[in-house]
N, C-alpha and C. Protein backbone atom coordinates (compact mmCIF):
# COMPACT_ATOMS: atom_id res chain seq x y z
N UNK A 1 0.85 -1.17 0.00
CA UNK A 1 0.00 0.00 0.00
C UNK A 1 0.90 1.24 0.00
N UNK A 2 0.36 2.27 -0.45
CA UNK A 2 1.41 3.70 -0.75
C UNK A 2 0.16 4.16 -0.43
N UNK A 3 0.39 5.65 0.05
CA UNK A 3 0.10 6.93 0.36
C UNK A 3 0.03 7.87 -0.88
N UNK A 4 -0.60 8.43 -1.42
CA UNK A 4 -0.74 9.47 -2.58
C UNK A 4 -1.50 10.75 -1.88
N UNK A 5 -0.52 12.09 -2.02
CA UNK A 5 -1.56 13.05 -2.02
C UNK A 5 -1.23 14.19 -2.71
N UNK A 6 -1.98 14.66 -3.09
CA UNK A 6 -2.15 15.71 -4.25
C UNK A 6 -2.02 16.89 -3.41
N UNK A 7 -1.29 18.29 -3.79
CA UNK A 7 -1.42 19.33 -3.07
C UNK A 7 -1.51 20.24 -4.41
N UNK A 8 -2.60 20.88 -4.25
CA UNK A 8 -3.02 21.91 -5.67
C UNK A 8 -2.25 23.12 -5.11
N UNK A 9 -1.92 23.59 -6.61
CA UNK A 9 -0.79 25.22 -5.96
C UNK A 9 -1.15 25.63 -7.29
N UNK A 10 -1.34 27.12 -7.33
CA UNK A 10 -1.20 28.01 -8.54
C UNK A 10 -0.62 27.39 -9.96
N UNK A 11 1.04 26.70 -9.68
CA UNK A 11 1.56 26.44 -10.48
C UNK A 11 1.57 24.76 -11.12
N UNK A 12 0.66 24.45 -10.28
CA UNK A 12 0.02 22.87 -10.69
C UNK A 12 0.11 21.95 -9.87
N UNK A 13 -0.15 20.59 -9.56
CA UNK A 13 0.36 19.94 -8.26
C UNK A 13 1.04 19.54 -8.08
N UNK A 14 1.50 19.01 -6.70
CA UNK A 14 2.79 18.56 -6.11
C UNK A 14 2.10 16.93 -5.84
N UNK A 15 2.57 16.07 -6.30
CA UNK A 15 2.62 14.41 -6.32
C UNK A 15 3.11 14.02 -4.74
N UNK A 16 3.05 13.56 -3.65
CA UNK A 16 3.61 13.33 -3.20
C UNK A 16 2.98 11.33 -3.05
N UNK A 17 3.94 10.53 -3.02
CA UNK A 17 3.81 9.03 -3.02
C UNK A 17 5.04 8.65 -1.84
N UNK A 18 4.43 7.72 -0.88
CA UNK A 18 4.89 6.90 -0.50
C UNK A 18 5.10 5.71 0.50
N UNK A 19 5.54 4.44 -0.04
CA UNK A 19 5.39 3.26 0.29
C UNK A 19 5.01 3.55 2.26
N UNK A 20 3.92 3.14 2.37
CA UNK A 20 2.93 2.84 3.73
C UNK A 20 4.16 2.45 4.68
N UNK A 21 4.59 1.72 4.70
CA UNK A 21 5.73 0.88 5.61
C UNK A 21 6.96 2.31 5.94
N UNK A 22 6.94 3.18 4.87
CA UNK A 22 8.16 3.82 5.18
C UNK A 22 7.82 5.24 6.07
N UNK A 23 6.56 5.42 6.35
CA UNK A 23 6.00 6.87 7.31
C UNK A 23 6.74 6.77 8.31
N UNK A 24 7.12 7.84 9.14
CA UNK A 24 7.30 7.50 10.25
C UNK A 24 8.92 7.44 10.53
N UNK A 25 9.83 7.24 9.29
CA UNK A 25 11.18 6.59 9.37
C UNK A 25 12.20 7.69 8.96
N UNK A 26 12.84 7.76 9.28
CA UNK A 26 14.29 8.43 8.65
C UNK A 26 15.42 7.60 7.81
N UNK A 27 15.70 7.53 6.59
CA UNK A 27 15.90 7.17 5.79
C UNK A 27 17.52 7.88 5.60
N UNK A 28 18.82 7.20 5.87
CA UNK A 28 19.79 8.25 5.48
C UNK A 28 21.12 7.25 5.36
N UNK A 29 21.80 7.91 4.46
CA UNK A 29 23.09 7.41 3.94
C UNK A 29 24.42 8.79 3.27
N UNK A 30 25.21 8.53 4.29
CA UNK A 30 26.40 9.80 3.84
C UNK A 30 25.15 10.95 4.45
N UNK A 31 25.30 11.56 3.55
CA UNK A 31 25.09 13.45 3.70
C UNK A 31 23.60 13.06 3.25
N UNK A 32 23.04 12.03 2.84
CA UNK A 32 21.95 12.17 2.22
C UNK A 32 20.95 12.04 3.17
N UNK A 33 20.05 12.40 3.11
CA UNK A 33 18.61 12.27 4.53
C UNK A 33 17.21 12.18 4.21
N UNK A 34 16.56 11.68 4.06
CA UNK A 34 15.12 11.55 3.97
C UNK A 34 14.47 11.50 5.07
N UNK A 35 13.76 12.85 4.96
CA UNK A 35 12.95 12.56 6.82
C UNK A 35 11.46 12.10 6.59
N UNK A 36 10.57 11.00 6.71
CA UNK A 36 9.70 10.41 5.77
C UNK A 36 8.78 10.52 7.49
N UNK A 37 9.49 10.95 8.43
CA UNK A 37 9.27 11.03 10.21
C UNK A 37 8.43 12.48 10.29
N UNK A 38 8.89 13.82 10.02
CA UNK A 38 8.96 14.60 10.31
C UNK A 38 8.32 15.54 9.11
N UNK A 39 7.98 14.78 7.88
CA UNK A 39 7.54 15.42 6.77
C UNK A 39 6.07 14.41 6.71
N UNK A 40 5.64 13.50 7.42
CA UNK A 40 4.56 12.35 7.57
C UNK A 40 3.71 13.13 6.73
N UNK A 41 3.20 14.15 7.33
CA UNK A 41 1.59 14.88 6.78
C UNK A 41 1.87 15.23 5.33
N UNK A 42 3.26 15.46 4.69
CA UNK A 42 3.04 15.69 3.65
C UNK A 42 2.83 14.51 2.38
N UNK A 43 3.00 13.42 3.22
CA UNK A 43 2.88 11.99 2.32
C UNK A 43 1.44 11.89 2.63
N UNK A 44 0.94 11.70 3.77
CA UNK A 44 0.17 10.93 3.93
C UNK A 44 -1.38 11.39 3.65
N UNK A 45 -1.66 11.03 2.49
CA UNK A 45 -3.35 11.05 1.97
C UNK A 45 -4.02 9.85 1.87
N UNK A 46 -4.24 10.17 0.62
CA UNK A 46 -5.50 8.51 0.27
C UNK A 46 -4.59 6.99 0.48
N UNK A 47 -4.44 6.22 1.10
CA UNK A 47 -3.69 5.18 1.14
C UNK A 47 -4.52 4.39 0.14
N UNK A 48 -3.97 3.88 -0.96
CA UNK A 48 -4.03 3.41 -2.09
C UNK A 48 -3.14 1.72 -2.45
N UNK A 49 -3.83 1.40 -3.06
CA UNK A 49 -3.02 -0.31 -3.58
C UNK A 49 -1.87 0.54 -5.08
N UNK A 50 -1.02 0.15 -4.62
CA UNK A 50 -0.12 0.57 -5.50
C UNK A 50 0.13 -0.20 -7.16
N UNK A 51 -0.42 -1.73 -7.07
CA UNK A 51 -0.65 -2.29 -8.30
C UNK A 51 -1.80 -2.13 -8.97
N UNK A 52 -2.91 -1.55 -8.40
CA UNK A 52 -4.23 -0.98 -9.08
C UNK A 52 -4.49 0.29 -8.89
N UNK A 53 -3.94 1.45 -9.56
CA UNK A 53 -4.20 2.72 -8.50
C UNK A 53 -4.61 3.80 -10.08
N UNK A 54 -5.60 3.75 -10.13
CA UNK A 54 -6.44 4.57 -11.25
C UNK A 54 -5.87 5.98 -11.01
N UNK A 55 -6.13 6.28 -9.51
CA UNK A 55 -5.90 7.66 -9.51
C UNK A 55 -4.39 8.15 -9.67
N UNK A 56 -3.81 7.65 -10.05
CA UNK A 56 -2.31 8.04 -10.57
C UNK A 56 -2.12 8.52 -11.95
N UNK A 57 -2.81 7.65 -12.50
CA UNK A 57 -3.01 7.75 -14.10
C UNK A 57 -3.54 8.96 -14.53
N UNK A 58 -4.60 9.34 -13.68
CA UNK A 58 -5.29 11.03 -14.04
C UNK A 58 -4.28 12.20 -13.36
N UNK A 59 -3.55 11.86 -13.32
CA UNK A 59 -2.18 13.32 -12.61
C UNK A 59 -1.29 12.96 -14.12
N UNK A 60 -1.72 14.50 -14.54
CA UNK A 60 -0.94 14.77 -15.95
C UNK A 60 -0.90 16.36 -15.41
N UNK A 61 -1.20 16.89 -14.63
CA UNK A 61 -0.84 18.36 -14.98
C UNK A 61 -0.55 18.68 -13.17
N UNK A 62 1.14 17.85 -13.28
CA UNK A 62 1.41 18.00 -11.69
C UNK A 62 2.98 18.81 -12.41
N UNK A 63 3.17 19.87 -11.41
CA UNK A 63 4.83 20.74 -11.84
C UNK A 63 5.76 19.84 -10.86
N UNK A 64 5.95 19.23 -9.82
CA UNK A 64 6.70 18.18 -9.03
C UNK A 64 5.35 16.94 -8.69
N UNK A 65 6.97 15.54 -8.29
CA UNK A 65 6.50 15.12 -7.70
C UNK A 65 7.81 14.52 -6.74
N UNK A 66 7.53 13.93 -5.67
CA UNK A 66 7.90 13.33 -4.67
C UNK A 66 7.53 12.04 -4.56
N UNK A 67 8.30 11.50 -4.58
CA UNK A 67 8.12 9.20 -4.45
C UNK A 67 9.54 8.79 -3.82
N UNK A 68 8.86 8.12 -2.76
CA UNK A 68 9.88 7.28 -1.84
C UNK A 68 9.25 5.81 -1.74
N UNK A 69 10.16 4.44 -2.30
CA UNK A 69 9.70 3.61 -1.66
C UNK A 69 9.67 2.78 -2.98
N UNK A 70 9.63 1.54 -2.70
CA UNK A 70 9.71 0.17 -4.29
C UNK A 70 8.28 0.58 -4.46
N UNK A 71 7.37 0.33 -3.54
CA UNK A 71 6.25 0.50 -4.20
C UNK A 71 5.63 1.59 -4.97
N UNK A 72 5.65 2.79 -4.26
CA UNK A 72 5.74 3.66 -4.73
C UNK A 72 6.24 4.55 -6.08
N UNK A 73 7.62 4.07 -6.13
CA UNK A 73 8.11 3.97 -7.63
C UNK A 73 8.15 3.51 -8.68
N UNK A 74 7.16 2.16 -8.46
CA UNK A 74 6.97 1.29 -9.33
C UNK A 74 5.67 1.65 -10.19
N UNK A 75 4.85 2.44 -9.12
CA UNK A 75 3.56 2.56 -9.77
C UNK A 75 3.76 3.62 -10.48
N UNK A 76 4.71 4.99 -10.02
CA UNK A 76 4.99 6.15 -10.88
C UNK A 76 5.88 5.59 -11.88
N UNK A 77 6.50 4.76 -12.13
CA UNK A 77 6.76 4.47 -13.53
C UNK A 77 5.75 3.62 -14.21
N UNK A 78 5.09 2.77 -13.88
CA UNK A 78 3.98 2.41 -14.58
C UNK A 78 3.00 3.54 -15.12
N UNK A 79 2.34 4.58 -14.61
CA UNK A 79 1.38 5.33 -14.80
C UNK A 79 2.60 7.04 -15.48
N UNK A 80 3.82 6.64 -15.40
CA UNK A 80 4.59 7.66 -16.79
C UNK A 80 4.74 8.94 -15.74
N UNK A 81 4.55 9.37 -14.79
CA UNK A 81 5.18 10.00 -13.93
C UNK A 81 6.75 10.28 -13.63
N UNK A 82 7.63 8.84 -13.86
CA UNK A 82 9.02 9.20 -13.72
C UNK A 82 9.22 8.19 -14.58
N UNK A 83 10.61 8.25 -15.08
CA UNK A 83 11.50 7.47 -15.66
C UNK A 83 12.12 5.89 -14.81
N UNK A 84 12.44 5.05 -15.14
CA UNK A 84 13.25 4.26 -14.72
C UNK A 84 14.97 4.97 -13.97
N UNK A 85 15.31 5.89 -14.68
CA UNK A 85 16.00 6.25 -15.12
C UNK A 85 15.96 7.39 -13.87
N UNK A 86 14.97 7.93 -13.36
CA UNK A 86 15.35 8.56 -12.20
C UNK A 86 15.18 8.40 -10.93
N UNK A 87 14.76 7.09 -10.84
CA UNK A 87 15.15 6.40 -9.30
C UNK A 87 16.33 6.27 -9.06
N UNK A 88 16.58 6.68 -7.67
CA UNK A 88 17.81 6.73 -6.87
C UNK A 88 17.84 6.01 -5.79
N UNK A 89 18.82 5.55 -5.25
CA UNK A 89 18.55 5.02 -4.01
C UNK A 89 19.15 5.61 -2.87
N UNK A 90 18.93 5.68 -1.71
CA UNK A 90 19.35 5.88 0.19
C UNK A 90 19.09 4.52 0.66
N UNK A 91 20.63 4.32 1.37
CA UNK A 91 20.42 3.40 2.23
C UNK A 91 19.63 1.93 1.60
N UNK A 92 19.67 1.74 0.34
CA UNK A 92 18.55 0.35 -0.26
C UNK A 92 17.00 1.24 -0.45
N UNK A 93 16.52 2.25 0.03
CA UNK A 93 15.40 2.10 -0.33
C UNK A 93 15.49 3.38 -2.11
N UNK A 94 14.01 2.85 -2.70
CA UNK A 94 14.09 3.50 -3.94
C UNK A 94 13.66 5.35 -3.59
N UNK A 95 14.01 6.18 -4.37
CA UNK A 95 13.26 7.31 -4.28
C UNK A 95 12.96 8.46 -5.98
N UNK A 96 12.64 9.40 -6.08
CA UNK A 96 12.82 9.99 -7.37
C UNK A 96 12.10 11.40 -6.82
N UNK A 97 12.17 11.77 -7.50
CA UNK A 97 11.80 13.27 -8.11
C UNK A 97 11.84 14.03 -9.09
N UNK A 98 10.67 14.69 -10.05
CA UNK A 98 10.16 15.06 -11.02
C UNK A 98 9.54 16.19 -10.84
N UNK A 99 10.20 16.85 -12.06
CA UNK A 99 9.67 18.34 -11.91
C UNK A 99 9.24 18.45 -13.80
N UNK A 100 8.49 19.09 -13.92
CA UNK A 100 7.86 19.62 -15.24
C UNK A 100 7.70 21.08 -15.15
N UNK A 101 8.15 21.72 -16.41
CA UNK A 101 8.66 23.27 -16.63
C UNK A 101 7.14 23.46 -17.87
N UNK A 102 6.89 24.57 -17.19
CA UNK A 102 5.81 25.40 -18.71
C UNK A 102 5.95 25.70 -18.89
């Protein structure tokens, strides 16, 4: 299960996704840090099945997004949100970020 929530802004929305299991956690390797603890409210919306998730597919007019987590990233590359190509990893877990320019 993943977390999806939409935050509408002037300049279009902000995606935020991520894997259910990882709320709550701090995520860090070297200099790198994911606070997934302390940023909770901004993940946490509709908790969603990440291999059936319709509502992913209708986010075409988002300017970022935010995805932490296998699950999570798997479904934003299925539904064309991110690349293969821009998952990164911390510590073993997956993450990405996507931005779109108008």
């Amino acid at each position: 299960m993943i977390y999806l929530k939409i935050h509408n802004t002037a300049n279009g929305a902000i995606v935020a996704m991520c894997d259910e299991s990882l709320i709550g956690k701090v995520i860090s390797e070297g200099d790198v840090e994911i606070d997934v603890e302390s940023y909770a409210d901004f993940y946490k919306g509709e908790l969603i099945d990440g291999s059936d998730a319709p509502h992913i597919d209708l986010i075409d007019n988002f300017s970022s997004a935010n995805i932490i987590g296998e699950e999570a990233c798997s479904a934003a590359i299925r539904c064309a949100i991110i690349g293969e190509n821009a998952v990164k990893f911390v510590d073993g877990v997956p993450f990405a970020q996507a931005f779109r320019l108008k």
